[in-house]
C-alpha atoms as a PDB file:
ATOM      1  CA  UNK A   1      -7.733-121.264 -73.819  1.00  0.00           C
ATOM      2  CA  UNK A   2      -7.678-118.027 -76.066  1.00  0.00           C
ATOM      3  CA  UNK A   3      -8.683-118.001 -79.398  1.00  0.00           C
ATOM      4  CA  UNK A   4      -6.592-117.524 -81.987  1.00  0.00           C
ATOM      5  CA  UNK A   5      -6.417-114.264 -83.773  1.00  0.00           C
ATOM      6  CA  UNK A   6      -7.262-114.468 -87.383  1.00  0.00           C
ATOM      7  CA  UNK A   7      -5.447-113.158 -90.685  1.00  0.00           C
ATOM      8  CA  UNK A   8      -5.455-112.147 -94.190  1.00  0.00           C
ATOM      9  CA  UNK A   9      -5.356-115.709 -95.415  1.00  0.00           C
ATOM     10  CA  UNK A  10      -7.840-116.641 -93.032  1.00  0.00           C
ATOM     11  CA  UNK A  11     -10.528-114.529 -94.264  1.00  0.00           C
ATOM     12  CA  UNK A  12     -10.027-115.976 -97.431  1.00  0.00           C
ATOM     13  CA  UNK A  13      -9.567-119.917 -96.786  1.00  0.00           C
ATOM     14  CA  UNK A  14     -12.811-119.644 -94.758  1.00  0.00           C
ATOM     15  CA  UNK A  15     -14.691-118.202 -97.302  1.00  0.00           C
ATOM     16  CA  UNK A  16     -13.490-120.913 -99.521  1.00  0.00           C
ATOM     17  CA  UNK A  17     -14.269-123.218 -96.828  1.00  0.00           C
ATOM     18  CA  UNK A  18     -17.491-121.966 -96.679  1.00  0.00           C
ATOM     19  CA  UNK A  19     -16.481-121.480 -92.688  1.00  0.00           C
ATOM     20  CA  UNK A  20     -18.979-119.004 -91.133  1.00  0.00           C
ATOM     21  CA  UNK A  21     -17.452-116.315 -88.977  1.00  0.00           C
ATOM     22  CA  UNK A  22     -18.902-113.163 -86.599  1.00  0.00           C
ATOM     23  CA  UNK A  23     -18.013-109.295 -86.470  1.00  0.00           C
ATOM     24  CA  UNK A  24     -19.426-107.298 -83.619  1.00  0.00           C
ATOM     25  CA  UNK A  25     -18.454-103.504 -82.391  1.00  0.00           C
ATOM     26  CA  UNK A  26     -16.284-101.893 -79.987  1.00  0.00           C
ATOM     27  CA  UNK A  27     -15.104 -99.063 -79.231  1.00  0.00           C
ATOM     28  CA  UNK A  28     -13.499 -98.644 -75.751  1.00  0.00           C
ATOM     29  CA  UNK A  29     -11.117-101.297 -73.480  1.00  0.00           C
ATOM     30  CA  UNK A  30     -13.463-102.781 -71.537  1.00  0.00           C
ATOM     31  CA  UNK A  31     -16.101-103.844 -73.966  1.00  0.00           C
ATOM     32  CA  UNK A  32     -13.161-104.890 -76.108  1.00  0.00           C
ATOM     33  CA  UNK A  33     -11.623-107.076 -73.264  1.00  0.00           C
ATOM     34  CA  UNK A  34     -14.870-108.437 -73.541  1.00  0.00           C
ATOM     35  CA  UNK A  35     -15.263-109.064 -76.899  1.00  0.00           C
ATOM     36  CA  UNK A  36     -11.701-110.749 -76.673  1.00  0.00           C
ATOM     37  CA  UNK A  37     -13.481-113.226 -74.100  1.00  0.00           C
ATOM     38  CA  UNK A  38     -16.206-114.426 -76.933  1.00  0.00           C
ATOM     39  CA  UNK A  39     -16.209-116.760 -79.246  1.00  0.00           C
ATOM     40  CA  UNK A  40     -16.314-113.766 -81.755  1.00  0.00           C
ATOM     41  CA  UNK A  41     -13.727-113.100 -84.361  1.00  0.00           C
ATOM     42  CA  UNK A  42     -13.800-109.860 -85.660  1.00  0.00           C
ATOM     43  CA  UNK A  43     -14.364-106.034 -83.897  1.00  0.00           C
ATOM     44  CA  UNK A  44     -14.741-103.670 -85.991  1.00  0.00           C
ATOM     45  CA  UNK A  45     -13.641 -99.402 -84.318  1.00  0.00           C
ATOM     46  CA  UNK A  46     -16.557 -97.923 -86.253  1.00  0.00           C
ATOM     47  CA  UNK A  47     -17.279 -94.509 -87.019  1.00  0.00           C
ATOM     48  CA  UNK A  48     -20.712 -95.733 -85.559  1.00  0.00           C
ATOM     49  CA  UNK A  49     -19.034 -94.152 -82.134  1.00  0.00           C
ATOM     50  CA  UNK A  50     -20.672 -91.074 -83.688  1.00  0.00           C
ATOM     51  CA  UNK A  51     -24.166 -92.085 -82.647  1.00  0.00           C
ATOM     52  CA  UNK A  52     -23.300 -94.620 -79.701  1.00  0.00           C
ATOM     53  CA  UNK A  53     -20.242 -92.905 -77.890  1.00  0.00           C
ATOM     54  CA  UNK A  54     -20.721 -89.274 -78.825  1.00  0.00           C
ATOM     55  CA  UNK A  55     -24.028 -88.521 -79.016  1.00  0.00           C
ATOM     56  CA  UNK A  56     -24.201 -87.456 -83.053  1.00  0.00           C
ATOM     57  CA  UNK A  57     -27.146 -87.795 -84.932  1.00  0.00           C
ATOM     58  CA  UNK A  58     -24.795 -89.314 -87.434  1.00  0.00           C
ATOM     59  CA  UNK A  59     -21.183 -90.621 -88.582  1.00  0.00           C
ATOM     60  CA  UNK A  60     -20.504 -87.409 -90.716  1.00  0.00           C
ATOM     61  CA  UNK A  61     -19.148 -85.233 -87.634  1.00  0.00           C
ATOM     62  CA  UNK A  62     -16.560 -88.118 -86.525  1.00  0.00           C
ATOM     63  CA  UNK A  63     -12.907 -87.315 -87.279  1.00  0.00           C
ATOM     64  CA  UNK A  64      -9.599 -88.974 -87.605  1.00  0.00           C
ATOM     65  CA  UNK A  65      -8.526 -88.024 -83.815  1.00  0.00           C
ATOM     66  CA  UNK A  66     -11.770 -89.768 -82.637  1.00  0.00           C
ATOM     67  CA  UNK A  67     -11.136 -92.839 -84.590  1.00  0.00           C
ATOM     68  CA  UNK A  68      -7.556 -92.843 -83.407  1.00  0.00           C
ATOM     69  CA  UNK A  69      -8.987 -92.399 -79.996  1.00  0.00           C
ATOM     70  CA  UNK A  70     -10.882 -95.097 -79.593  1.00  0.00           C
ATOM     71  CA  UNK A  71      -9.161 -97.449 -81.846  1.00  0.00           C
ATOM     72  CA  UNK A  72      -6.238 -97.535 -79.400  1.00  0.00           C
ATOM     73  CA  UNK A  73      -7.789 -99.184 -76.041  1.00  0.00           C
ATOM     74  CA  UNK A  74      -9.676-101.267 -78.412  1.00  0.00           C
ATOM     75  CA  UNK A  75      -6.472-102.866 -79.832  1.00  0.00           C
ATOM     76  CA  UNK A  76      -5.035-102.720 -76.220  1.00  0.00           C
ATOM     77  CA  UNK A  77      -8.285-104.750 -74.719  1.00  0.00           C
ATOM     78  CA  UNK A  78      -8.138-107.532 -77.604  1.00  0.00           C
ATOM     79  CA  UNK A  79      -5.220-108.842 -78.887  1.00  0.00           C
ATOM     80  CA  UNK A  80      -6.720-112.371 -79.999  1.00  0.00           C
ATOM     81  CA  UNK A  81      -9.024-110.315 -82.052  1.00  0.00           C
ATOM     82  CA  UNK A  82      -9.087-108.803 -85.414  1.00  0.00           C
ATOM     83  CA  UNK A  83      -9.437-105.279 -85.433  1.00  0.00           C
ATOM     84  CA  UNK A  84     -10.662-103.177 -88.125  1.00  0.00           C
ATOM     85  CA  UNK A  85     -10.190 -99.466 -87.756  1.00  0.00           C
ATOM     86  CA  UNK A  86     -12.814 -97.181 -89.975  1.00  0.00           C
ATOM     87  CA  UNK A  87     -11.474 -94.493 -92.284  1.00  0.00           C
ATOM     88  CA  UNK A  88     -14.300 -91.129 -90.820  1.00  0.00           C
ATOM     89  CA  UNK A  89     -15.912 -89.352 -93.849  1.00  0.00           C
ATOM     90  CA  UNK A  90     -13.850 -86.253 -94.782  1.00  0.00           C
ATOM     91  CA  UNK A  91     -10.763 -88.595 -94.413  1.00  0.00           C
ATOM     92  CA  UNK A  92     -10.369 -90.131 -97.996  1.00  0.00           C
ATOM     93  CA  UNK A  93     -12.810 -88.460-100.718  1.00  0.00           C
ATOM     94  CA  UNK A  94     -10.548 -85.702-101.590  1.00  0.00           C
ATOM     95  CA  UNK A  95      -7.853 -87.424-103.090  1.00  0.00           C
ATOM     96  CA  UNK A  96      -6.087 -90.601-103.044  1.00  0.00           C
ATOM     97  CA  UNK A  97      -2.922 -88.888-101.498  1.00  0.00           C
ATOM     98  CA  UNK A  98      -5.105 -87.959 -98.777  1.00  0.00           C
ATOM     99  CA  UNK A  99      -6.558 -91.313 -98.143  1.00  0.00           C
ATOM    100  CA  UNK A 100      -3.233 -93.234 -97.563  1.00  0.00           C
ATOM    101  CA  UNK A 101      -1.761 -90.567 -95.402  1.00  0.00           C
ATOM    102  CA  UNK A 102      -5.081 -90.806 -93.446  1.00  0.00           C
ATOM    103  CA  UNK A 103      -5.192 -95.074 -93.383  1.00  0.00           C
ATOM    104  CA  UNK A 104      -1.748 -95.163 -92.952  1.00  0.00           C
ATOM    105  CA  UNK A 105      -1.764 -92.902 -89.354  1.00  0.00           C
ATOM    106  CA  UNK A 106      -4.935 -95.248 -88.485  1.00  0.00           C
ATOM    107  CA  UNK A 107      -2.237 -98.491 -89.132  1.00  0.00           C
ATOM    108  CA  UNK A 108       0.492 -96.894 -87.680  1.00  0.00           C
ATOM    109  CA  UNK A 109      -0.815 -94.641 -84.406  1.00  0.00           C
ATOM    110  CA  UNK A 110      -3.781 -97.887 -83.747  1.00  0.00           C
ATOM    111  CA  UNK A 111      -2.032-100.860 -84.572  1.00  0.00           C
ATOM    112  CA  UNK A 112      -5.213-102.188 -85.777  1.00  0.00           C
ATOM    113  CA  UNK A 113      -5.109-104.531 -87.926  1.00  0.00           C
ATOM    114  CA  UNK A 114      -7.036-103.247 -91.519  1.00  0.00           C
ATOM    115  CA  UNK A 115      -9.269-100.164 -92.403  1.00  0.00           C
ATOM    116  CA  UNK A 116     -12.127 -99.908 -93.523  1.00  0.00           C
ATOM    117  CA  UNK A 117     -13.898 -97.465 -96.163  1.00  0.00           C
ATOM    118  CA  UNK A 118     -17.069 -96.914 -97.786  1.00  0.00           C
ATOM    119  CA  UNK A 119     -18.121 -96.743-101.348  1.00  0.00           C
ATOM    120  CA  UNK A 120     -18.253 -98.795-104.392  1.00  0.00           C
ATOM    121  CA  UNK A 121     -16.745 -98.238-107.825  1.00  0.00           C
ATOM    122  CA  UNK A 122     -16.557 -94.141-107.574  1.00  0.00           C
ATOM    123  CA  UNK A 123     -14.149 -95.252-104.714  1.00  0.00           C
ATOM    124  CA  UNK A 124     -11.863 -97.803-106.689  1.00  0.00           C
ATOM    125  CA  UNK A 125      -8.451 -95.311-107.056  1.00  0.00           C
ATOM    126  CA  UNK A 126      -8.679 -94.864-103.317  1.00  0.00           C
ATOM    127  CA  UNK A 127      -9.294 -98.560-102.572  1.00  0.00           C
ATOM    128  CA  UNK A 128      -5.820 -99.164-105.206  1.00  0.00           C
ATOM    129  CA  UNK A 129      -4.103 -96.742-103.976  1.00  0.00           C
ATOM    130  CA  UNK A 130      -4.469 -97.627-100.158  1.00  0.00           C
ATOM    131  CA  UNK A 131      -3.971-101.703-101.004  1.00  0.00           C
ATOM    132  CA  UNK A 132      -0.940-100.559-102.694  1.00  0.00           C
ATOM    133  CA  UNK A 133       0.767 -99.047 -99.878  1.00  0.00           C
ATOM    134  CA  UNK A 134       0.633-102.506 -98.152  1.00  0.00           C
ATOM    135  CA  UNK A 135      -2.541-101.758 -96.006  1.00  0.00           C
ATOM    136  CA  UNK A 136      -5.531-104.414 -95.485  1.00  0.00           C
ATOM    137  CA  UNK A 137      -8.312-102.820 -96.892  1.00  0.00           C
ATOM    138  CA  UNK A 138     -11.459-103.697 -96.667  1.00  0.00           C
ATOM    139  CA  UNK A 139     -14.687-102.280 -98.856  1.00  0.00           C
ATOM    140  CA  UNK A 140     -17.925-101.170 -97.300  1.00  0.00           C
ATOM    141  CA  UNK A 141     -21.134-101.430-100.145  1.00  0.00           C
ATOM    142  CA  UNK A 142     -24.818-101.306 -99.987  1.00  0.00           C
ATOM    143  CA  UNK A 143     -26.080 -98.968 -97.554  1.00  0.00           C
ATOM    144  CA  UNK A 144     -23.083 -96.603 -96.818  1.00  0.00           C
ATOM    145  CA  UNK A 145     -24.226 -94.150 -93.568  1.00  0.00           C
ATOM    146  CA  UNK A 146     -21.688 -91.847 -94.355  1.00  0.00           C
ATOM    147  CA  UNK A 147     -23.392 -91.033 -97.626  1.00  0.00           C
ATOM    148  CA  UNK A 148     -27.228 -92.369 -96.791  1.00  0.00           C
ATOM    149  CA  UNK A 149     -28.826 -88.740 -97.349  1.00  0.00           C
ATOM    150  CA  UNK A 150     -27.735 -89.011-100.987  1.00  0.00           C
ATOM    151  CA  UNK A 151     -29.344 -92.787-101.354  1.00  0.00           C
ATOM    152  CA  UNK A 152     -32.248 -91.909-100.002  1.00  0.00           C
ATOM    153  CA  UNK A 153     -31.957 -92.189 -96.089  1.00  0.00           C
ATOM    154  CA  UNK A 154     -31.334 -95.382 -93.892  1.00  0.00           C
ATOM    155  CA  UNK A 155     -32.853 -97.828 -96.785  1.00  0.00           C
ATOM    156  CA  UNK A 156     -32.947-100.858 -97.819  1.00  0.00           C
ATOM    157  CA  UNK A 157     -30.326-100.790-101.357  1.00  0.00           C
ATOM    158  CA  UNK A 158     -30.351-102.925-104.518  1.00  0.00           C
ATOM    159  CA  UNK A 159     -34.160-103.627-104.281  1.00  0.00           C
ATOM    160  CA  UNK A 160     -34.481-103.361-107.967  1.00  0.00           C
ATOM    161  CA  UNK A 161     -32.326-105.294-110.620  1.00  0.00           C
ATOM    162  CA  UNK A 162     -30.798-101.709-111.799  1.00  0.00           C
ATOM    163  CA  UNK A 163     -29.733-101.240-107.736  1.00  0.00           C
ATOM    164  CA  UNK A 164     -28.719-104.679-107.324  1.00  0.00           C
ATOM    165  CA  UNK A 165     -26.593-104.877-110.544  1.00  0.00           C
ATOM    166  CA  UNK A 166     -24.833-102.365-109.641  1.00  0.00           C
ATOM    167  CA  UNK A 167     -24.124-103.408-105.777  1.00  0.00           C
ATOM    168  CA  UNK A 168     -23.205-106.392-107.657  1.00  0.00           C
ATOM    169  CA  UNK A 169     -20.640-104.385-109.509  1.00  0.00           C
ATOM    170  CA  UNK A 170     -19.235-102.838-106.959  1.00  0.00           C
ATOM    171  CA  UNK A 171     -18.330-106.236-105.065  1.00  0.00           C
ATOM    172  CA  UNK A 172     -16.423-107.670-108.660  1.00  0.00           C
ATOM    173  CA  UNK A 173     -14.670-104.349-108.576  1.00  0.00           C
ATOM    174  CA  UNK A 174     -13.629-103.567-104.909  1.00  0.00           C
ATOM    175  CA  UNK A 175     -11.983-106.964-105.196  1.00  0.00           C
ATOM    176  CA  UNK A 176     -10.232-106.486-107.958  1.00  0.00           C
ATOM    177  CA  UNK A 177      -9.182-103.423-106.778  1.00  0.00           C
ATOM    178  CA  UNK A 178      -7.409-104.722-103.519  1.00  0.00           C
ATOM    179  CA  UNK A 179     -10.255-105.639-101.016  1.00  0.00           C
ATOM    180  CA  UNK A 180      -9.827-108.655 -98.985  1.00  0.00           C
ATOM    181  CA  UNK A 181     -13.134-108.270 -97.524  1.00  0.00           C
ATOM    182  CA  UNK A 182     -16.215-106.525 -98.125  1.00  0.00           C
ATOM    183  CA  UNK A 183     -18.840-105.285 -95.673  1.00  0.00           C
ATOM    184  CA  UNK A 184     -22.570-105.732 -97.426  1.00  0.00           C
ATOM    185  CA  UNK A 185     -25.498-103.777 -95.454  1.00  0.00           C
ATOM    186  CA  UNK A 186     -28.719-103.358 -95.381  1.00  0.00           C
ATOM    187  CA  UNK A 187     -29.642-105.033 -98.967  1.00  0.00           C
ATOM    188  CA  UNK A 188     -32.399-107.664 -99.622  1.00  0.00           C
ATOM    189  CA  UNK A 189     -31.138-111.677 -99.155  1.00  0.00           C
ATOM    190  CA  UNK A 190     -31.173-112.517-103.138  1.00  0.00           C
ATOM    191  CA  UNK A 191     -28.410-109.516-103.397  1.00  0.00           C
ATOM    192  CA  UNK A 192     -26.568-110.623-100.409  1.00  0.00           C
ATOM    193  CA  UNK A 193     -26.423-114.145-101.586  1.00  0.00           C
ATOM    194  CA  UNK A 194     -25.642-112.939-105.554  1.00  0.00           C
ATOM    195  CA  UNK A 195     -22.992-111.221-104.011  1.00  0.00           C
ATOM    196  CA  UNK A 196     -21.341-113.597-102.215  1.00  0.00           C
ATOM    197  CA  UNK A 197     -21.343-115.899-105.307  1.00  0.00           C
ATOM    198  CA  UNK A 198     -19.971-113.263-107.753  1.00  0.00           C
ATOM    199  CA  UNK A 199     -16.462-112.530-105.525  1.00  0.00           C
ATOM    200  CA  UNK A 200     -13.896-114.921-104.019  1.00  0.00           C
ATOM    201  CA  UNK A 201     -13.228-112.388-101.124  1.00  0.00           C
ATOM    202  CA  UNK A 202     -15.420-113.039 -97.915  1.00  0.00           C
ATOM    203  CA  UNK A 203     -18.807-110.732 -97.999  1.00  0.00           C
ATOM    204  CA  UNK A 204     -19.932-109.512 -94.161  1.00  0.00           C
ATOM    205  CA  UNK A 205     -23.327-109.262 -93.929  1.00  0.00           C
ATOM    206  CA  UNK A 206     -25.171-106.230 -91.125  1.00  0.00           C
ATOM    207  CA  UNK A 207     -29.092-107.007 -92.481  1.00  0.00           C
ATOM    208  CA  UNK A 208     -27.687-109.092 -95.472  1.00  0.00           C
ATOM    209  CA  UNK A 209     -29.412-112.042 -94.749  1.00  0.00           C
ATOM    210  CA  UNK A 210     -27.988-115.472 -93.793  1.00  0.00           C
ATOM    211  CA  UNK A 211     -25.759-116.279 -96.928  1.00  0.00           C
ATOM    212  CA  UNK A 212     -23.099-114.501 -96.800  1.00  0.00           C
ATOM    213  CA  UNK A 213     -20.001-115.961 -95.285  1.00  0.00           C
ATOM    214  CA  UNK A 214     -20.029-113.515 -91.952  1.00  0.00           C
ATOM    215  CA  UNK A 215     -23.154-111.969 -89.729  1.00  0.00           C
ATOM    216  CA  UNK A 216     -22.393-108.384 -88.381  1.00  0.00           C
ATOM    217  CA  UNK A 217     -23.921-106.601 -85.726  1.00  0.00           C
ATOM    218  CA  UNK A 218     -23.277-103.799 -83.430  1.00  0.00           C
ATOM    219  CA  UNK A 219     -22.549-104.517 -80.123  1.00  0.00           C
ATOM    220  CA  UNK A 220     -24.767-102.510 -77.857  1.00  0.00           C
ATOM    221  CA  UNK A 221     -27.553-103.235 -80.483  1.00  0.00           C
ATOM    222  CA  UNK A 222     -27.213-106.879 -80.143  1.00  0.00           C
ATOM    223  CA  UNK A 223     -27.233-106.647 -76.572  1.00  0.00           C
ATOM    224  CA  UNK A 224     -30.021-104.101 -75.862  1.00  0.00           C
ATOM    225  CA  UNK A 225     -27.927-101.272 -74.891  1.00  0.00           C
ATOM    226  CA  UNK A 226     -28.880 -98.919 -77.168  1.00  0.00           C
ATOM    227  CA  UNK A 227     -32.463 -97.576 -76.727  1.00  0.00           C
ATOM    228  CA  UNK A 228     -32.475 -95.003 -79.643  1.00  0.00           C
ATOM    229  CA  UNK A 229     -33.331 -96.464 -82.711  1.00  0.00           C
ATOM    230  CA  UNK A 230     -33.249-100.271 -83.279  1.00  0.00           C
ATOM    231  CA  UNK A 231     -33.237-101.276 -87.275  1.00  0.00           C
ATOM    232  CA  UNK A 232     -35.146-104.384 -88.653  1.00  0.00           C
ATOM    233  CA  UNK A 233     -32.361-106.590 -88.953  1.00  0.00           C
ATOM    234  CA  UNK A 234     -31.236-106.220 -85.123  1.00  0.00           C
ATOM    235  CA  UNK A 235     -32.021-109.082 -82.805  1.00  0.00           C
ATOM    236  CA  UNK A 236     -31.608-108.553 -79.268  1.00  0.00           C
ATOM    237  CA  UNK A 237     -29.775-111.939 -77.946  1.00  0.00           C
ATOM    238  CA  UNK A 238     -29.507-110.451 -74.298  1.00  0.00           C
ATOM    239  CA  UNK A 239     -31.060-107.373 -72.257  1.00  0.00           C
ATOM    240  CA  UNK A 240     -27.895-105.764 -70.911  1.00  0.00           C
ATOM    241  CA  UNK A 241     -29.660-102.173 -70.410  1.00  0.00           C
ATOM    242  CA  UNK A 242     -32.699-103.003 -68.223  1.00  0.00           C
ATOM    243  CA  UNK A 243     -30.006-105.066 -66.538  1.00  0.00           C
ATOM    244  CA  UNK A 244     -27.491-102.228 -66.313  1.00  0.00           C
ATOM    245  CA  UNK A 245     -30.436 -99.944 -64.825  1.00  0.00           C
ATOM    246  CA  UNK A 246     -31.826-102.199 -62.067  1.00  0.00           C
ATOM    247  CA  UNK A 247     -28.191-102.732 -61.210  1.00  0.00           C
ATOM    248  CA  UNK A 248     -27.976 -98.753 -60.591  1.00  0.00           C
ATOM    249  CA  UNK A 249     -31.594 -98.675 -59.201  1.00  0.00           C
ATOM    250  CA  UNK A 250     -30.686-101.121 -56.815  1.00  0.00           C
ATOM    251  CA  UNK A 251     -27.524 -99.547 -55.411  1.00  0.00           C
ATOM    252  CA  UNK A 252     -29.328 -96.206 -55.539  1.00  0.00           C
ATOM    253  CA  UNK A 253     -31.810 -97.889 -53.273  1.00  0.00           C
ATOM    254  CA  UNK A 254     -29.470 -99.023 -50.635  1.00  0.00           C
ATOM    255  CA  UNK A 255     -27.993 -96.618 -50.421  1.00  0.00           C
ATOM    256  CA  UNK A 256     -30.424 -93.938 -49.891  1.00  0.00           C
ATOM    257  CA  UNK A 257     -31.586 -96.821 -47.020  1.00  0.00           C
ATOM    258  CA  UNK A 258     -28.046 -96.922 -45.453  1.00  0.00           C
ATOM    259  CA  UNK A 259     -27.938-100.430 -46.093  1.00  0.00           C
ATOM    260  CA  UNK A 260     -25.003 -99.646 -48.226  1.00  0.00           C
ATOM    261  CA  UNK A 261     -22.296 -99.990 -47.525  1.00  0.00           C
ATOM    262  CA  UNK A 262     -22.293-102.668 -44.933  1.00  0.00           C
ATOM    263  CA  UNK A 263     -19.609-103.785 -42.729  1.00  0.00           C
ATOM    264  CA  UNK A 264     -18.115-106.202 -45.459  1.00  0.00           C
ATOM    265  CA  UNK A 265     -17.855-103.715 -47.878  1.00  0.00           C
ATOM    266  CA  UNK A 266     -16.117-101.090 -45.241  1.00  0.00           C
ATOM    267  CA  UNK A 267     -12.296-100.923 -43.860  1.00  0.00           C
ATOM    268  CA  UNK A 268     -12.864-101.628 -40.127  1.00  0.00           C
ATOM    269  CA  UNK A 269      -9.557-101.582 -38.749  1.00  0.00           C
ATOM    270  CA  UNK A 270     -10.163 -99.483 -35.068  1.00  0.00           C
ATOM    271  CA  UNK A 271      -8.384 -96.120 -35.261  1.00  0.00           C
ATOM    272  CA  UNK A 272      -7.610 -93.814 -32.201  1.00  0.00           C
ATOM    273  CA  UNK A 273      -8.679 -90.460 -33.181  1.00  0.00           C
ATOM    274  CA  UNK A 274      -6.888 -87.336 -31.935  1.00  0.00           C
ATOM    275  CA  UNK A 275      -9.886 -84.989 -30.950  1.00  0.00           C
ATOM    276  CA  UNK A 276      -9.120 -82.146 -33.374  1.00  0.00           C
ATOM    277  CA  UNK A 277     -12.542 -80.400 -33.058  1.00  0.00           C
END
């Protein structure tokens, strides 16, 4: 039987609930269809396709067309699933003119279901203006990649009480300002629990420890896929890659021995052939 799709009251009737949820990655059909299959209830299209899809040494360099790219199968591949599509840096700090046009083309050439934008009070017109144009937003605090050269690199935030005040802050204030969720990452577990006390609005946690009201993780870090960096709040729950490589080592194998392909895995009909040479 499918699971059933969540929605906007969901997220907050769970929270109230105190009804722990999941949000993983994806970013193509296949691994959406999978997705889909889980017991998980949230994918977020990240801008993390930078790094895992393209190849960047960062999220800076993605851009509206990629996010529109790979939104699209995504939504196609999991329709009991909520999808979040993320707004690329460059696509919302000039103005707040520019960030509706930009969230609504993600709503309206993705279907996806909300976007998703990072920054915390210096990002509260765009976060009004967006909400106010009907669109499910969703805030993005602590460590935000798009901006972690100016905080200091891929670190741990709000490990003082100025730092976590303010993270703090910015939860009361995205919610106020329209959020229906917040994303929380990379901050020690006092903060992420603080947090989830100080707003009504359900705080997901990526390396926000266990009390906040949903866990986070990327998809091919979760599963040991993704061999290039693995932060201190990933746990590997399976070991896709090696399995992925002995899979191609073994039909390298065979095939280089001609025992590939064998006679079930080969049309055999008899055919007459004319002798043309």
């Amino acid at each position: 039987m499918a699971k059933k799709k969540m929605t906007v009251a969901d997220f907050k009737n769970w929270k109230k609930e105190g009804k722990k949820f999941t949000f993983v990655t994806a970013y193509d059909y296949t691994t959406a269809t999978i997705v889909d299959e889980s017991d998980c209830n949230i994918i977020l299209v990240g801008d993390s396709l930078g790094m895992i899809m393209l190849g960047y040494k960062g999220t800076e360099s993605v851009t509206m067309e990629d996010m529109i790219h790979h939104i699209r199968p995504v939504v196609k591949g999991a329709p009991n699933t909520w999808i979040i599509g993320d707004m690329p840096f460059g696509s919302y700090q000039e103005s707040d003119e520019q960030a509706v046009h930009n969230a609504v083309r993600l709503i309206k050439e993705t279907n996806c279901d909300c976007v998703k934008l990072e920054g915390g009070v210096e990002m509260l017109s765009r976060i009004k203006a967006i909400a106010g144009a009907g669109i499910n937003t969703m805030g993005h605090i602590g460590l935000t990649p798009q901006t972690a050269s100016s905080l200091g690199g891929f670190k741990v935030q709000g490990g003082t009480p100025e730092t976590a005040a303010k993270v703090i802050k910015d939860a009361i204030e995205l919610e106020k300002a329209g959020c229906f969720s917040l994303v929380l990452e990379c901050v020690p577990v006092s903060v992420g629990k603080a947090v989830a006390e100080a707003v009504s609005i359900p705080v997901l946690g990526i390396g926000a420890g266990p009390h906040v009201d949903c866990q986070v993780l990327v998809t091919q870090d979760l599963l040991g896929m993704y061999g290039d960096f693995k932060p201190k709040f990933v746990k590997h729950f399976a070991q896709v890659r090696k399995v992925m490589v002995d899979g191609l080592n073994a039909f390298h194998k065979e095939s280089i021995e001609g025992t590939f392909p064998s006679e079930e895995y080969c049309f055999n009909k008899a055919v007459d052939i004319p002798k043309l040479y």
